[in-house]
N, C-alpha and C. Protein backbone atom coordinates (compact mmCIF):
# COMPACT_ATOMS: atom_id res chain seq x y z
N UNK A 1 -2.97 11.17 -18.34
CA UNK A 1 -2.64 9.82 -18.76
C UNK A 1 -3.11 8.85 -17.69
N UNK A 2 -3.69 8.18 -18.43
CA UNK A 2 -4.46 7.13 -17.03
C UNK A 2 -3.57 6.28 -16.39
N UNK A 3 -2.23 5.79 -16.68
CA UNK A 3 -1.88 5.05 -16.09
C UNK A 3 -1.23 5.59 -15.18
N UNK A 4 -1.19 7.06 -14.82
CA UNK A 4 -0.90 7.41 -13.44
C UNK A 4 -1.39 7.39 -12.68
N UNK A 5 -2.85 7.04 -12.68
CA UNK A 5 -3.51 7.26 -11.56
C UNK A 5 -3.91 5.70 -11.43
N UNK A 6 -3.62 5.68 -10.26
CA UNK A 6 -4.34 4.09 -9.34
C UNK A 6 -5.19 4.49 -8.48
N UNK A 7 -6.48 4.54 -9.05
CA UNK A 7 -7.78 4.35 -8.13
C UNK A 7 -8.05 3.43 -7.93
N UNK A 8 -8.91 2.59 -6.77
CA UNK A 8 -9.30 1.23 -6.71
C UNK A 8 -8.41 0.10 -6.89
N UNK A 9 -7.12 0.58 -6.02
CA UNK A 9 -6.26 -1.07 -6.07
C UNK A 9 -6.15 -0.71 -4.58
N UNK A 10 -5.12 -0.38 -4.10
CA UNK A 10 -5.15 -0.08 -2.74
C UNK A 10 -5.66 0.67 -1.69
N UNK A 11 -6.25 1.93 -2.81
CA UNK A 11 -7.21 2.80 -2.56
C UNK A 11 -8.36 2.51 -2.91
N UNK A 12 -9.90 3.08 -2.30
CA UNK A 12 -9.85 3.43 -1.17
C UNK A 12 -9.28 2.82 0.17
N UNK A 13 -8.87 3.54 0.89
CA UNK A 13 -7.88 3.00 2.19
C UNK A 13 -8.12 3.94 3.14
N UNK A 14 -7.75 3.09 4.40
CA UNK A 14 -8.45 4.03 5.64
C UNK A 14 -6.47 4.65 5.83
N UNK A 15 -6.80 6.30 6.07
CA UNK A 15 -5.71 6.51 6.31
C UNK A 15 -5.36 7.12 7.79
N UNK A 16 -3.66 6.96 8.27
CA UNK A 16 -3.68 7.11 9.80
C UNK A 16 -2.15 8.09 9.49
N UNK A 17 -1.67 7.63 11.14
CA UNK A 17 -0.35 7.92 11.39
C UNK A 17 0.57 7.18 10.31
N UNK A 18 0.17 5.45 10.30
CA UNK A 18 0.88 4.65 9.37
C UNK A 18 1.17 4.80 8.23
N UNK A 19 2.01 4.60 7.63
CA UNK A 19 2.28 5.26 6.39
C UNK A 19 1.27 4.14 5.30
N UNK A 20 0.80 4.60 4.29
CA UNK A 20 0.09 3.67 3.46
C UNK A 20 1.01 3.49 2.32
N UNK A 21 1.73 2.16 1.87
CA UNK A 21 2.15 2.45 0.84
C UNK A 21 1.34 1.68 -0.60
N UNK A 22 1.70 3.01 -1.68
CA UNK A 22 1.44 2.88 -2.67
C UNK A 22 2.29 2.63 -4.02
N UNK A 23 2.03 1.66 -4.90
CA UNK A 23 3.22 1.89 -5.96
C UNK A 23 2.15 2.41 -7.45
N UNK A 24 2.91 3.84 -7.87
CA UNK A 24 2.35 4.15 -9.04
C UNK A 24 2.87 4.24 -10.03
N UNK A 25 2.81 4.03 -11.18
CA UNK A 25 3.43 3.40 -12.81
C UNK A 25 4.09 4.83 -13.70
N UNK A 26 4.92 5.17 -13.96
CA UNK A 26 5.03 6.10 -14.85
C UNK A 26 5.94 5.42 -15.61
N UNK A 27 5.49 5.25 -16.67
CA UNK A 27 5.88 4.71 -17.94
C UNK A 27 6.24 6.18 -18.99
N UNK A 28 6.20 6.90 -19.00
CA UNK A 28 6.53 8.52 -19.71
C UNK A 28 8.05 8.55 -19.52
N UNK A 29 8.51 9.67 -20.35
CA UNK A 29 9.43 10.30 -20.62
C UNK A 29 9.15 11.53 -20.22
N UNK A 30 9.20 12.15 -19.47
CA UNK A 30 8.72 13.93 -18.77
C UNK A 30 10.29 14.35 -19.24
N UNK A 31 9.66 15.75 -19.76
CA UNK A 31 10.48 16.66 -20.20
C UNK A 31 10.72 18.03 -19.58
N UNK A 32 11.67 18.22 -19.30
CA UNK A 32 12.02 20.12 -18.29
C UNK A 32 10.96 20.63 -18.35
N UNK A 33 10.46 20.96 -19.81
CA UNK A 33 8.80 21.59 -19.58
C UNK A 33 7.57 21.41 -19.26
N UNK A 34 7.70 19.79 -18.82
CA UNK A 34 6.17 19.03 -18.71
C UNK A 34 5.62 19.61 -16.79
N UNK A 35 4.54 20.27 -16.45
CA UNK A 35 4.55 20.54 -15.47
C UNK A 35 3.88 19.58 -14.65
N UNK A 36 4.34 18.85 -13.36
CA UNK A 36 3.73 17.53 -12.69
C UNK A 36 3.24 18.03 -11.59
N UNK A 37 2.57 17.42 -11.52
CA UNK A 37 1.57 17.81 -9.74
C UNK A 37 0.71 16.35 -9.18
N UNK A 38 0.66 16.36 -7.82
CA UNK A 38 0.13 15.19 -7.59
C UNK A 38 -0.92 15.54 -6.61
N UNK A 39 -2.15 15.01 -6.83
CA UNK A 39 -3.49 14.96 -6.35
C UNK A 39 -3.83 13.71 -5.36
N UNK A 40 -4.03 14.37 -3.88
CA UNK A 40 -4.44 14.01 -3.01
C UNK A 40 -5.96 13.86 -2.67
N UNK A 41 -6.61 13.05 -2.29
CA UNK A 41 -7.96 13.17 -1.79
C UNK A 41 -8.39 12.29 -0.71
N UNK A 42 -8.86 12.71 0.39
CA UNK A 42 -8.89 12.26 1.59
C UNK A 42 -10.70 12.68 1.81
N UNK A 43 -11.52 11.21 2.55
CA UNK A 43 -12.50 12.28 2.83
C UNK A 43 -12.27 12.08 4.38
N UNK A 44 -13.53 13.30 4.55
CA UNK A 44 -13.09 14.03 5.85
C UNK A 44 -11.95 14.01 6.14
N UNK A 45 -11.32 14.73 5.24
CA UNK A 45 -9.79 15.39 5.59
C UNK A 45 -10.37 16.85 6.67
N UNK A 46 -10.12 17.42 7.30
CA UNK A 46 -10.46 17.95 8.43
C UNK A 46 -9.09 19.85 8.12
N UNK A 47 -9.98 20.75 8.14
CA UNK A 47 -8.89 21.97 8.63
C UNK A 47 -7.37 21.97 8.64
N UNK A 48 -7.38 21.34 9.86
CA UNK A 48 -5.72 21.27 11.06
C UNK A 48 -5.32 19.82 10.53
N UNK A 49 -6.01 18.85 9.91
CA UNK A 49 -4.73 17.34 9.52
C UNK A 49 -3.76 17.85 8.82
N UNK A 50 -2.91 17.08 8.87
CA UNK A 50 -2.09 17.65 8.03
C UNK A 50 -1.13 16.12 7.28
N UNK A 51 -1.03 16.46 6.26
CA UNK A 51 -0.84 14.98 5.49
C UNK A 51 0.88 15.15 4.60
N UNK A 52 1.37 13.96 5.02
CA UNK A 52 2.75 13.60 4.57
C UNK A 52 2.83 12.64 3.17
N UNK A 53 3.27 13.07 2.20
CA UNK A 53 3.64 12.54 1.40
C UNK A 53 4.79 12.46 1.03
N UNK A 54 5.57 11.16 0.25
CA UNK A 54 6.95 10.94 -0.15
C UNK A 54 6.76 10.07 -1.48
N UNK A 55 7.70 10.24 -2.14
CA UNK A 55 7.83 9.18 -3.89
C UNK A 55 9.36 9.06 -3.72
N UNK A 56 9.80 7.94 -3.53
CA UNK A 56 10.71 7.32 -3.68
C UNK A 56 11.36 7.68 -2.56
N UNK A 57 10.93 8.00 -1.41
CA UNK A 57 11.62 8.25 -0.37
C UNK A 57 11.69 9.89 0.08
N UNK A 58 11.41 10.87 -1.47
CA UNK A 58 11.28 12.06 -0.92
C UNK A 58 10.19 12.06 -0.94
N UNK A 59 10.51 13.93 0.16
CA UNK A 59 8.87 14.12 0.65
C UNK A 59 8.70 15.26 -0.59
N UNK A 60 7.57 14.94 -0.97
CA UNK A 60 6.67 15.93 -1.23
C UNK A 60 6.16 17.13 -0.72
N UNK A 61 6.60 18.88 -0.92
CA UNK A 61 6.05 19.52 -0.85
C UNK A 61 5.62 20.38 -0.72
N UNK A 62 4.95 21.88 -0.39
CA UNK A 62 3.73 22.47 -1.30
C UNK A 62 2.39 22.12 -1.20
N UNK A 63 2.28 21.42 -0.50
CA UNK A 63 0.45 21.60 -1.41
C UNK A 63 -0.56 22.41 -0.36
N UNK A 64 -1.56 22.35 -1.10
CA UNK A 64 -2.47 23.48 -1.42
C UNK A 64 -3.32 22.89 -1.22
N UNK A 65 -4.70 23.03 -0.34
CA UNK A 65 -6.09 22.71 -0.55
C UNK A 65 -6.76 23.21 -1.57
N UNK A 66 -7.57 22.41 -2.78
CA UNK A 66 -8.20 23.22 -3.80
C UNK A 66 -9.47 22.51 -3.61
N UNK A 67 -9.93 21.82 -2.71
CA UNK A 67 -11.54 21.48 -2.41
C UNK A 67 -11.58 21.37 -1.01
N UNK A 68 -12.42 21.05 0.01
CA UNK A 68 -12.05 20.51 0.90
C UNK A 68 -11.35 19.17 1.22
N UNK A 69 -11.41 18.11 0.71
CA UNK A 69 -10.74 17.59 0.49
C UNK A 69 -9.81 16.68 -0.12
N UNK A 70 -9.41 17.71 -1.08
CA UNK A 70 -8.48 17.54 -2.24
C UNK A 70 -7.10 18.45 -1.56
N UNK A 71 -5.86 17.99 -2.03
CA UNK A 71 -4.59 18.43 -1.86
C UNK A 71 -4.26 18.45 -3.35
N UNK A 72 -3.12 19.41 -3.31
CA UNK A 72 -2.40 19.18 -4.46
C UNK A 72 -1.00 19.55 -4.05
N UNK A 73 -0.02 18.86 -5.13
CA UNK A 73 1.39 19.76 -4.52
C UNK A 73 2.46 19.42 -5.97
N UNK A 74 3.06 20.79 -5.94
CA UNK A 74 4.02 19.86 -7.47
C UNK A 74 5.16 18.79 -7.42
N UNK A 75 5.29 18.11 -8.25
CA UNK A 75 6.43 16.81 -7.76
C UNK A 75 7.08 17.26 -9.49
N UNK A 76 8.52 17.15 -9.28
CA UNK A 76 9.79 17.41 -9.99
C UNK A 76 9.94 15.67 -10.62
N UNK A 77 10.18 15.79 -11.87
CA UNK A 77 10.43 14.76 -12.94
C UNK A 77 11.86 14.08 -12.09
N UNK A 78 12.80 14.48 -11.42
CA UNK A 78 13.70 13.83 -11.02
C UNK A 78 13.02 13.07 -9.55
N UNK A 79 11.94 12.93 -9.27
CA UNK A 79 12.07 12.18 -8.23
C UNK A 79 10.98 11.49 -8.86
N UNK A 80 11.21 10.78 -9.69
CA UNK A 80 9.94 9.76 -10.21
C UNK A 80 11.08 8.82 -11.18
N UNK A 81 11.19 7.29 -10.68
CA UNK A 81 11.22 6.79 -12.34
C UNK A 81 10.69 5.75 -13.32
N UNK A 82 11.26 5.89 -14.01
CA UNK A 82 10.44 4.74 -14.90
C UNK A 82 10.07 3.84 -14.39
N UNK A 83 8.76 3.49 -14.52
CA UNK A 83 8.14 2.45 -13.96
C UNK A 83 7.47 2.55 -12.76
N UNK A 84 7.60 1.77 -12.00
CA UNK A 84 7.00 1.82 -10.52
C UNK A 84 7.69 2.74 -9.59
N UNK A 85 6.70 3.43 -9.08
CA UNK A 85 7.40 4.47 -8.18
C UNK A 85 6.46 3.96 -6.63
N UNK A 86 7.57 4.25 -5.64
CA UNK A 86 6.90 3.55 -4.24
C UNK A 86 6.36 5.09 -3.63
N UNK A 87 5.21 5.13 -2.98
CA UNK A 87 4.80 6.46 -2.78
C UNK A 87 3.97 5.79 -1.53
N UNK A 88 4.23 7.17 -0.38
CA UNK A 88 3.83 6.46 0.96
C UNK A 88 2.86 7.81 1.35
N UNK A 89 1.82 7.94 1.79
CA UNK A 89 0.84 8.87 1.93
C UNK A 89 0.46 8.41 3.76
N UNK A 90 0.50 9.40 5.02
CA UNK A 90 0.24 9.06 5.98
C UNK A 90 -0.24 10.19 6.86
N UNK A 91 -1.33 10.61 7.75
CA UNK A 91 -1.78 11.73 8.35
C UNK A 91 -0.39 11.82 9.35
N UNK A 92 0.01 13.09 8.95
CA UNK A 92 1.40 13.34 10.39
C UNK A 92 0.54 13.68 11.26
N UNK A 93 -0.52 14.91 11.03
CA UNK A 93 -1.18 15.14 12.23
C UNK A 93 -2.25 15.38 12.10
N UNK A 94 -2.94 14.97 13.03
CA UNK A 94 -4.98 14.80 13.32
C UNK A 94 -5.40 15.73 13.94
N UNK A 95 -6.39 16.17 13.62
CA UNK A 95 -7.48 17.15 13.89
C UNK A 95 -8.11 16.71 14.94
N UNK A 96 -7.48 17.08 16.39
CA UNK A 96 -8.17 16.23 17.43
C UNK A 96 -9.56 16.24 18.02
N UNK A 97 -10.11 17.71 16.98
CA UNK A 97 -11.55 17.88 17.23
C UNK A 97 -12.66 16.81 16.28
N UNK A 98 -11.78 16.27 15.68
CA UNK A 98 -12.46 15.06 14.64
C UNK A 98 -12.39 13.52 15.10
N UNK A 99 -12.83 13.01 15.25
CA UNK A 99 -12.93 11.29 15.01
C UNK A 99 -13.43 10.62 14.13
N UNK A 100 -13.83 11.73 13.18
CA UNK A 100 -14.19 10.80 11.90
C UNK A 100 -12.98 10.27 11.39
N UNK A 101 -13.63 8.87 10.66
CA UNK A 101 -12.02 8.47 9.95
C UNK A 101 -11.67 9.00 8.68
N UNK A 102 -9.95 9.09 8.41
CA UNK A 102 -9.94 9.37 7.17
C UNK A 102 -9.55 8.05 5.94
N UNK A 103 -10.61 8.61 4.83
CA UNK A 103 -10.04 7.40 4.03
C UNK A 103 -9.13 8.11 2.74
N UNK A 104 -8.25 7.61 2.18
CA UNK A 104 -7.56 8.05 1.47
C UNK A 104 -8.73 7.67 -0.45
N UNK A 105 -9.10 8.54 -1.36
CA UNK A 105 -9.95 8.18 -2.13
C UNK A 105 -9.09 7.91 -3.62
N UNK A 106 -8.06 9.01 -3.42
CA UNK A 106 -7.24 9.10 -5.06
C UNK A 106 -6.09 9.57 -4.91
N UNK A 107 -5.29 9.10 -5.55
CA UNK A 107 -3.90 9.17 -5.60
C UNK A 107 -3.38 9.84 -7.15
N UNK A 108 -3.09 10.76 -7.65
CA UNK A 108 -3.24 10.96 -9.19
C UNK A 108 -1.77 11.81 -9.43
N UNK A 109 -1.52 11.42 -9.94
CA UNK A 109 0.06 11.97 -10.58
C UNK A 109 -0.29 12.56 -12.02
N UNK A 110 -0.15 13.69 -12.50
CA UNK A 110 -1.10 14.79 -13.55
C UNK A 110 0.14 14.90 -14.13
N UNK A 111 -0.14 15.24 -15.76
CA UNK A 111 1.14 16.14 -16.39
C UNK A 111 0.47 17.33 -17.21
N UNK A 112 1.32 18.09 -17.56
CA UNK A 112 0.94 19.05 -18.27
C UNK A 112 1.62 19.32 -18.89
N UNK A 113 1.74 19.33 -20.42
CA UNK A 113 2.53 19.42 -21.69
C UNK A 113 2.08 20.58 -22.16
């Protein structure tokens, strides 16, 4: 559903220690069986970074590298609600063999019915 995903409003964004915040829309009704996961993408996300996410104050997490740099991790229907959800994405820790910067590319909140 497209209106979960906010590409191109605040993102792309250079991402740090600072937390970046984001607000993303869920207008749905998710049901016990709907399975949610949220998609991270960072480039030059690096090995050893390691990246903090929270929606509504919780953290997010689980996730999984499924590209280099793509994250994924599942997020539970009770920590999302209607409407605008505040979601803060921030590198906890840097790959000190890197100085490339990271930019944050997509932010995507997925369902699966």
């Amino acid at each position: 559903a497209y209106q979960y995903n906010w590409l191109h409003t605040v993102i792309p964004a250079p991402l740090s220690s600072k937390p970046l915040a984001v607000e993303l829309r869920a207008h749905g009704r998710f049901k016990k069986s709907d399975a949610l996961s949220m998609d991270v993408e960072i480039s030059q996300l690096q090995p050893a970074d390691v990246v903090a996410v929270k929606v509504n104050g919780n953290t997010v997490a689980g996730w999984k590298r499924i590209r280099p740099n793509r994250l994924v991790a599942p997020v539970k229907a009770s920590q999302l609600k209607f409407g605008n959800n505040k979601v803060t994405v921030q590198l906890a820790k840097t790959d000190p063999r890197s100085k490339a910067k990271r930019v944050i590319t997509a932010l995507e909140l997925k369902v699966k019915r």
